[in-house]
Protein backbone atom coordinates (compact mmCIF):
# COMPACT_ATOMS: atom_id res chain seq x y z
CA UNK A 1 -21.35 -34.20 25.97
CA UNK A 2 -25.10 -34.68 26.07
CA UNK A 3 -27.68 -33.36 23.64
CA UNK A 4 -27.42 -29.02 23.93
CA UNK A 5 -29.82 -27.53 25.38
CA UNK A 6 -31.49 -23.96 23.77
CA UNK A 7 -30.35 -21.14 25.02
CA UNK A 8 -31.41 -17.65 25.60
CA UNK A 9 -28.55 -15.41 25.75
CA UNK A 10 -30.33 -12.12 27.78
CA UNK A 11 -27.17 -9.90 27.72
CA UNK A 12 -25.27 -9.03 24.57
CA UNK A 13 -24.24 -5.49 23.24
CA UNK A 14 -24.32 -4.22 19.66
CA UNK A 15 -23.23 -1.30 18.16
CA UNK A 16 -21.66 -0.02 14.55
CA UNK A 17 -19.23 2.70 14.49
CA UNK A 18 -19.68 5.86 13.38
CA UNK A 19 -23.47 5.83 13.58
CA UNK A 20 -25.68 8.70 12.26
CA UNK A 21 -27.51 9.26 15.21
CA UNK A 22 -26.05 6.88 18.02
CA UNK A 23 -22.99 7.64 20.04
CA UNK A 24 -21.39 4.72 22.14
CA UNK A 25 -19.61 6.66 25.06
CA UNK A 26 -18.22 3.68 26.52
CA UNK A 27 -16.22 2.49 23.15
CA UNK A 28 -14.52 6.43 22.45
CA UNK A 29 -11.12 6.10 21.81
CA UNK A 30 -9.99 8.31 25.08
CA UNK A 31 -12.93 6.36 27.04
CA UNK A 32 -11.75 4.62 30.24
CA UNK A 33 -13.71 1.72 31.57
CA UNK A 34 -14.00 2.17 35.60
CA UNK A 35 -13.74 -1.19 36.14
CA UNK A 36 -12.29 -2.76 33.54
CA UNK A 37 -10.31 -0.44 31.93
CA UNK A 38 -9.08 0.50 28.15
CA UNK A 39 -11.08 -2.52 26.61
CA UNK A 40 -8.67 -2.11 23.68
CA UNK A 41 -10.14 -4.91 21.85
CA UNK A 42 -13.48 -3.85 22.31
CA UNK A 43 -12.08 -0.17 20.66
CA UNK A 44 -10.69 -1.90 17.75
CA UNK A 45 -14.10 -3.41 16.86
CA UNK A 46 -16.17 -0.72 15.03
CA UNK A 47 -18.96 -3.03 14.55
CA UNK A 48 -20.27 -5.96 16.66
CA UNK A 49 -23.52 -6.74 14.97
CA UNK A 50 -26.01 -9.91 14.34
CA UNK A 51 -23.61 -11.80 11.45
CA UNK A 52 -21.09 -12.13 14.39
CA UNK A 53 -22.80 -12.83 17.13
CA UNK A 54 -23.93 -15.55 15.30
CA UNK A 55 -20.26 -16.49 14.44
CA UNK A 56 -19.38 -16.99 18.37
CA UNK A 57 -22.29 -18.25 18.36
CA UNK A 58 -22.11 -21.22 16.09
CA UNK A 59 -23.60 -24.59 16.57
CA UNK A 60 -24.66 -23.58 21.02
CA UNK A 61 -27.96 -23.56 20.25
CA UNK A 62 -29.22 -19.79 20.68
CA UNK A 63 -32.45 -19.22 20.06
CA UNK A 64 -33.42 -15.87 21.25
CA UNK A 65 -31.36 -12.79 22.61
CA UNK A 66 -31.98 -9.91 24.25
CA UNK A 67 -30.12 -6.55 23.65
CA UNK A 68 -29.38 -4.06 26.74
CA UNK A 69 -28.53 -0.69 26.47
CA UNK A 70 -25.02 -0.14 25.01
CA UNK A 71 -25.54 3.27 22.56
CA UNK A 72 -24.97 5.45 25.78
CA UNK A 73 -24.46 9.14 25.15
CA UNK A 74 -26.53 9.72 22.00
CA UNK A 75 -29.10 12.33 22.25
CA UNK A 76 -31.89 10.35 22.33
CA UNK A 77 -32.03 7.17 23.19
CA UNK A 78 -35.27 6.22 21.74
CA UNK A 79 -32.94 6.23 18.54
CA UNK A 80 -31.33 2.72 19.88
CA UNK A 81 -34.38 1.00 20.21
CA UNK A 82 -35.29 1.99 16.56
CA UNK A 83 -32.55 0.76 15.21
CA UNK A 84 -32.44 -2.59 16.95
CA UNK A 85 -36.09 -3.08 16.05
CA UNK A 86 -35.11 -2.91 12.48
CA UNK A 87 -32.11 -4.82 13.32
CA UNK A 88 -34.65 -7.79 14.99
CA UNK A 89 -37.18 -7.07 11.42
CA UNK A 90 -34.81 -7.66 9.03
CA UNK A 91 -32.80 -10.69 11.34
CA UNK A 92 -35.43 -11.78 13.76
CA UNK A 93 -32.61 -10.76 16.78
CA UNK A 94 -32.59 -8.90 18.72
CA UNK A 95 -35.63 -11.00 20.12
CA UNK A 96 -36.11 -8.70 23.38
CA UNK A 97 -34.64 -5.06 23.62
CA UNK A 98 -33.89 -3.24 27.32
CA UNK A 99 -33.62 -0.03 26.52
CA UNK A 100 -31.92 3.33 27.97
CA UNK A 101 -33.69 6.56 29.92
CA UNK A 102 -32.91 8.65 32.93
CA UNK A 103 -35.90 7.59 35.17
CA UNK A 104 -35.05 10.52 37.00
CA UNK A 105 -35.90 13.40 34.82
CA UNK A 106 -39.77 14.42 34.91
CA UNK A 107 -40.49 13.90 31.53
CA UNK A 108 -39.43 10.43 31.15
CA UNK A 109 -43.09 8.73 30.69
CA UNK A 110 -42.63 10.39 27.39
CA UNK A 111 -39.75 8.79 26.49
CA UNK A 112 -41.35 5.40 27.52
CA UNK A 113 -44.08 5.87 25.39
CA UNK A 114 -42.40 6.27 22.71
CA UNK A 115 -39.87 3.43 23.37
CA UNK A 116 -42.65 0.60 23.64
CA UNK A 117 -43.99 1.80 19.92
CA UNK A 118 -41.18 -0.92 19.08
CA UNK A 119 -42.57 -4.40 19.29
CA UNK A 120 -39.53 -5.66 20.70
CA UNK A 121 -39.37 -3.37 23.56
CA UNK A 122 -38.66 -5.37 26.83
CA UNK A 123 -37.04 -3.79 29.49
CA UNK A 124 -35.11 -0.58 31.18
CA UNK A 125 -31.40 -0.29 31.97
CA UNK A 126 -30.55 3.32 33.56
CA UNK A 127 -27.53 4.09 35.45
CA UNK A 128 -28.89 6.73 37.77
CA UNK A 129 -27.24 9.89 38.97
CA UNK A 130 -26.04 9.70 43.03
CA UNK A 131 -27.99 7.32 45.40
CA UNK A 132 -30.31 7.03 43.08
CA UNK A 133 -31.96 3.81 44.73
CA UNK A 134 -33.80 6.00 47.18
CA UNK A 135 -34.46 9.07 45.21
CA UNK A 136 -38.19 9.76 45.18
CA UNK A 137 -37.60 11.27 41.45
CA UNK A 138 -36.15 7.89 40.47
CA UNK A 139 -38.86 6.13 42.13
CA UNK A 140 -41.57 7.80 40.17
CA UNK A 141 -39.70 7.33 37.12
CA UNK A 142 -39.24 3.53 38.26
CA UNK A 143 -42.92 3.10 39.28
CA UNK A 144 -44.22 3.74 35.10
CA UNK A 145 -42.59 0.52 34.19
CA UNK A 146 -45.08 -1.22 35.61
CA UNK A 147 -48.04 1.07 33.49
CA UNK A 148 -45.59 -0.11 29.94
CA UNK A 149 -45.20 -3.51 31.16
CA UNK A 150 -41.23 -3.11 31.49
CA UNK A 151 -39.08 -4.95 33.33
CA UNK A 152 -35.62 -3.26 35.42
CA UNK A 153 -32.28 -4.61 34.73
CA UNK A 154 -30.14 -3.27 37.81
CA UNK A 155 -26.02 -3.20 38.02
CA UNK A 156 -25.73 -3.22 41.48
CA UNK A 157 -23.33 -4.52 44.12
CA UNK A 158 -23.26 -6.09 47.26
CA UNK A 159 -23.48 -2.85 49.19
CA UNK A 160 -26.37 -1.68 47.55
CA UNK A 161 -28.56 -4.70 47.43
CA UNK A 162 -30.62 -3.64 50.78
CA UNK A 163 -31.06 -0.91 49.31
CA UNK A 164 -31.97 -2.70 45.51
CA UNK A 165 -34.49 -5.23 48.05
CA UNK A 166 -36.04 -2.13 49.11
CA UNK A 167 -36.72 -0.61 45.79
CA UNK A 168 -38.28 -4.02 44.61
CA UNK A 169 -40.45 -4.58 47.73
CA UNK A 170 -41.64 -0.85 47.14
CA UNK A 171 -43.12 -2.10 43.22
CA UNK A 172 -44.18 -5.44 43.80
CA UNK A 173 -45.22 -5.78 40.25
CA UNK A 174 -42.42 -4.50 38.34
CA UNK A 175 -39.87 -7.42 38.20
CA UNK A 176 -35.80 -6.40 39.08
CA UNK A 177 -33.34 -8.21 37.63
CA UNK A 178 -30.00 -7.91 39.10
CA UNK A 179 -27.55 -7.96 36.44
CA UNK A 180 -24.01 -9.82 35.73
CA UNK A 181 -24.76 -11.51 38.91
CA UNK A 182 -24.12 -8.63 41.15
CA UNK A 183 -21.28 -7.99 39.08
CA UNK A 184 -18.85 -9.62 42.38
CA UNK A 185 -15.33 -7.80 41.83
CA UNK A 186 -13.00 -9.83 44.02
CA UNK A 187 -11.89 -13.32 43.96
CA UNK A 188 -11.69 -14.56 47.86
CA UNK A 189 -13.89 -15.16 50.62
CA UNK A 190 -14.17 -11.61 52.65
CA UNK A 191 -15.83 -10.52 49.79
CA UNK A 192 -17.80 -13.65 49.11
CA UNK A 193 -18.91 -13.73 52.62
CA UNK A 194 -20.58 -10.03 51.47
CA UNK A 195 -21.56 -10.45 48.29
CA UNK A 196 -23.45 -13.69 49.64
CA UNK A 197 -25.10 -11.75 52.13
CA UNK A 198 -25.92 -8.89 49.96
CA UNK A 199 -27.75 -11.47 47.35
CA UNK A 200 -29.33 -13.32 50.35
CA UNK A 201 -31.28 -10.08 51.35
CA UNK A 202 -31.88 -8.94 47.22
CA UNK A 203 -33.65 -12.29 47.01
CA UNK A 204 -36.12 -11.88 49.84
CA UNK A 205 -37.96 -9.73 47.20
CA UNK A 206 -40.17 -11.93 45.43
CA UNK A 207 -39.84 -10.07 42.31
CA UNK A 208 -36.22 -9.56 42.24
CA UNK A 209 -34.75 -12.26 40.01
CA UNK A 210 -31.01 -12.63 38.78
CA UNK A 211 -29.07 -12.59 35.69
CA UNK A 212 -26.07 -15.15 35.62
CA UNK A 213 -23.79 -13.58 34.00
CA UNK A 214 -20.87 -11.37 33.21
CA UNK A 215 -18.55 -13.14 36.01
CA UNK A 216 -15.51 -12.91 33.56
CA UNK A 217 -14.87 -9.06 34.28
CA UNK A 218 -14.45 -9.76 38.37
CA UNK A 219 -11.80 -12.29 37.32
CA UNK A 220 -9.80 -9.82 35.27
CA UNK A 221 -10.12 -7.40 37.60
CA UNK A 222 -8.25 -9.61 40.06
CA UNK A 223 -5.74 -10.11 37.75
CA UNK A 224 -6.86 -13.65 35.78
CA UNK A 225 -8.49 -15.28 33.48
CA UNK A 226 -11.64 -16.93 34.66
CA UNK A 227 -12.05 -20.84 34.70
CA UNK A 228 -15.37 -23.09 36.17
CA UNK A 229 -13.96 -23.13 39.53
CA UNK A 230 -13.32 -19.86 39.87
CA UNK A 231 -17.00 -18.82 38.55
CA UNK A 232 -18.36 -21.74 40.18
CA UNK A 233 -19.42 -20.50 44.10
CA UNK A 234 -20.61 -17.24 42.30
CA UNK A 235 -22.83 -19.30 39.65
CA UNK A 236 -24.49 -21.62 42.47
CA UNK A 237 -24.69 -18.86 44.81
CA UNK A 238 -26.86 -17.15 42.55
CA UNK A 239 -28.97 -19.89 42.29
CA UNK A 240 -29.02 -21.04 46.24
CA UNK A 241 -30.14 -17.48 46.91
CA UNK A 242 -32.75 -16.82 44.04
CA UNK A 243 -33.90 -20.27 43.02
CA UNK A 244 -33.53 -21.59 39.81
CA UNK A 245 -36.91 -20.50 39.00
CA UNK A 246 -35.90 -16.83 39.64
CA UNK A 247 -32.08 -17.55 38.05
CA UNK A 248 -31.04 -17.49 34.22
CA UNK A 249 -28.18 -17.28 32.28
CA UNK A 250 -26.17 -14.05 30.16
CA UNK A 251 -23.31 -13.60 28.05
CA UNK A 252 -22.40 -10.29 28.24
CA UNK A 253 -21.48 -10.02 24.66
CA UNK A 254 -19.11 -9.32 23.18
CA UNK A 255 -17.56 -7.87 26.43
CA UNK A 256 -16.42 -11.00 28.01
CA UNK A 257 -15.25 -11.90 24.55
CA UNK A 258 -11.95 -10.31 26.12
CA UNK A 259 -12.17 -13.21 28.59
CA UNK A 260 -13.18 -16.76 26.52
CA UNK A 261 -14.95 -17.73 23.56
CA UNK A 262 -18.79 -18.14 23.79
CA UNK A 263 -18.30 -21.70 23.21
CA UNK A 264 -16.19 -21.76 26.35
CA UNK A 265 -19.13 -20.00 28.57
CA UNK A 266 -21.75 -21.83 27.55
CA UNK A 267 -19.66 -25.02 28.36
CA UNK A 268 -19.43 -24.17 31.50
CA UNK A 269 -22.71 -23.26 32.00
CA UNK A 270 -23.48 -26.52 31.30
CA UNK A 271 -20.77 -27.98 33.12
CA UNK A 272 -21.72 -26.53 36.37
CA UNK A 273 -25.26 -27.38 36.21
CA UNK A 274 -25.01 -31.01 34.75
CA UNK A 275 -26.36 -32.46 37.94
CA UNK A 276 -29.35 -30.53 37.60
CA UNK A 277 -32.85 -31.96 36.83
CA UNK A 278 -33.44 -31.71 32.88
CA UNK A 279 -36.49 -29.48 33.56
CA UNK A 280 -33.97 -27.35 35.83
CA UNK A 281 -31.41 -26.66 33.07
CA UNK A 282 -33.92 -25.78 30.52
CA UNK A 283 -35.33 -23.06 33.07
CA UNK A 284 -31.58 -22.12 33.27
CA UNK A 285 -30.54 -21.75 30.10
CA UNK A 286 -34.22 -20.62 28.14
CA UNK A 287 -37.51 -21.12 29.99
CA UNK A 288 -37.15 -18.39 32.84
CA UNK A 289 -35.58 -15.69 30.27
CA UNK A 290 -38.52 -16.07 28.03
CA UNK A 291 -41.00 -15.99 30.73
CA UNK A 292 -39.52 -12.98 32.23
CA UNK A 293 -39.10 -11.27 29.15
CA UNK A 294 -41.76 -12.27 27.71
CA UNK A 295 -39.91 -13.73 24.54
C-alpha cells in the first residue's frame, strides 16, 4: 500500500461514565437506539476517551479530530464543551468540538455565547423537535451561527433533504454539513434511486457540504456487516453529487466500532479513492475538514 495519507477524522464520540455533570442518554442501560438498537457493546464501555481512540487509531495517520455532540440529556450542555476543551488542553484532541443546543428555544444566543468561550468550539449538532427544518423558531436559532462563526452538522435523510437545501439556501453563509452521508438505511436500489436524488437536490446549495461517513449502521440495519462494495455507490455518490471539494471523510467513533476496526475504514477509504488525483485524496481525507472547520 502506498505512503498514508493524514487524516482528519470529523466524527468521533467520547464520553466517561458516571460523569458529575454530563448524562449520556443514548448509552443508559434501558436506552434503545431507534435505528440501531441495544448497542450492547457500546453499554458495556463506560469510558471511550482520547488513550483509546488513539489505540484504534494506531499507526493511520490521524492528525486532528473533531468531537460532535454525544453527552445528550445533561442539563446543560455548555458542560460538554468544557470538558472536551480541557480534554483537547491537556491532549491537544479534541482538535474541533460541535457542540449541543436546542436552536429552538428563545434564549439560545445565550447558550452560544457561552459555548464559543472554548477555543475549540467549532460547530452545532441539534436534533430539533417536529419539522423542525421549517420552523421559523429554529430558523432564528439557526441564523446566530453565522454571528459565532459556527458551522451546522445535520442528520438528515433522503426525504428531508429539499427541505435541508432549503434551509441552507435560506443562510447562505452558514455552511451545512450533512452528516453520516445522509445516514442511507437500506441496501438496494429503490432506495438508492432516492437517496441519490435526495443528495442531488441537498447539493445544489452551495454551502451544503457532506460528511462521508457512518455508512456501517445502514448495513447492520439490513442485516450485515458492511464491506467496500457495499459502501462503495454510497461513498462515490457522495462525492458525484457534492464534489470532492465539498466531500470529506468521518468515523463515527466508536459507534461503528460495532461494525470494523478503524484500521479497516480507513482502508477502505483509501481503497475506494486510490484512483483519485493525490491532491484529491488529501482534500478527502484532511484538507476540506480543516478548511471547513477551521482546524
Amino acid at each position: 500500500m502506498a505512503e498514508r495519507l493524514d487524516f482528519v477524522d470529523t466524527h468521533v464520540h467520547f464520553w466517561e461514565r458516571p460523569h458529575p455533570k454530563l448524562e449520556w442518554a443514548w448509552l443508559a442501560d434501558d436506552a434503545i437506539h431507534p435505528q440501531l438498537g441495544a448497542i450492547r457493546p457500546l453499554k458495556d464501555m463506560t469510558s471511550y476517551m482520547v488513550d483509546e481512540l488513539r489505540a484504534d487509531a494506531a499507526g493511520l495517520n490521524v492528525t486532528k479530530i473533531v468531537h460532535v455532540q454525544a453527552a445528550i440529556g445533561s442539563a446543560d450542555p455548555v458542560d460538554e464543551t468544557e470538558w472536551l476543551q480541557a480534554m483537547a488542553d491537556e491532549t491537544g484532541w479534541p482538535t474541533g468540538i460541535t457542540g449541543d443546543a436546542r436552536l429552538q428555544q428563545p434564549d439560545v444566543e445565550a447558550t452560544l455565547e457561552r459555548h464559543c468561550e472554548f477555543s475549540n468550539m467549532r460547530g452545532l449538532r441539534d436534533f430539533g423537535e417536529g419539522d423542525y427544518l421549517v420552523d421559523p423558531a429554529f430558523h432564528r436559532g439557526y441564523a446566530l451561527l453565522e454571528k459565532y462563526n459556527l458551522v451546522y452538522d445535520l442528520d438528515v435523510l433522503w426525504e428531508g433533504m429539499g427541505k435541508a437545501a432549503d434551509l441552507a439556501r435560506k443562510f447562505p453563509n452558514i455552511i451545512l454539513i450533512c452528516d453520516h452521508a445522509g445516514f442511507p438505511q437500506e441496501r438496494n436500489d429503490e432506495y438508492f434511486a432516492n437517496w441519490r436524488q435526495g443528495m442531488a437536490k441537498l447539493a445544489e446549495a452551495e454551502n451544503a457540504v457532506v460528511k462521508i461517513s457512518g455508512l456501517g449502521m445502514g448495513d447492520q440495519m439490513e442485516g450485515g456487516n458492511w464491506t467496500v462494495d457495499s459502501i462503495r455507490p454510497y461513498v462515490y455518490g457522495c462525492i458525484e453529487a457534492f464534489g470532492v471539494e465539498r466531500s470529506f471523510f468521518g468515523s463515527n467513533w466508536p459507534v461503528d466500532r460495532m461494525y470494523s476496526t478503524y484500521r479497516e475504514l480507513i482502508d477502505a477509504y483509501t481503497e475506494l479513492v486510490a484512483d483519485f488525483s493525490h491532491d484529491e485524496q488529501v482534500a478527502l481525507f484532511s484538507a476540506n475538514a480543516e478548511r471547513i472547520y477551521r482546524i
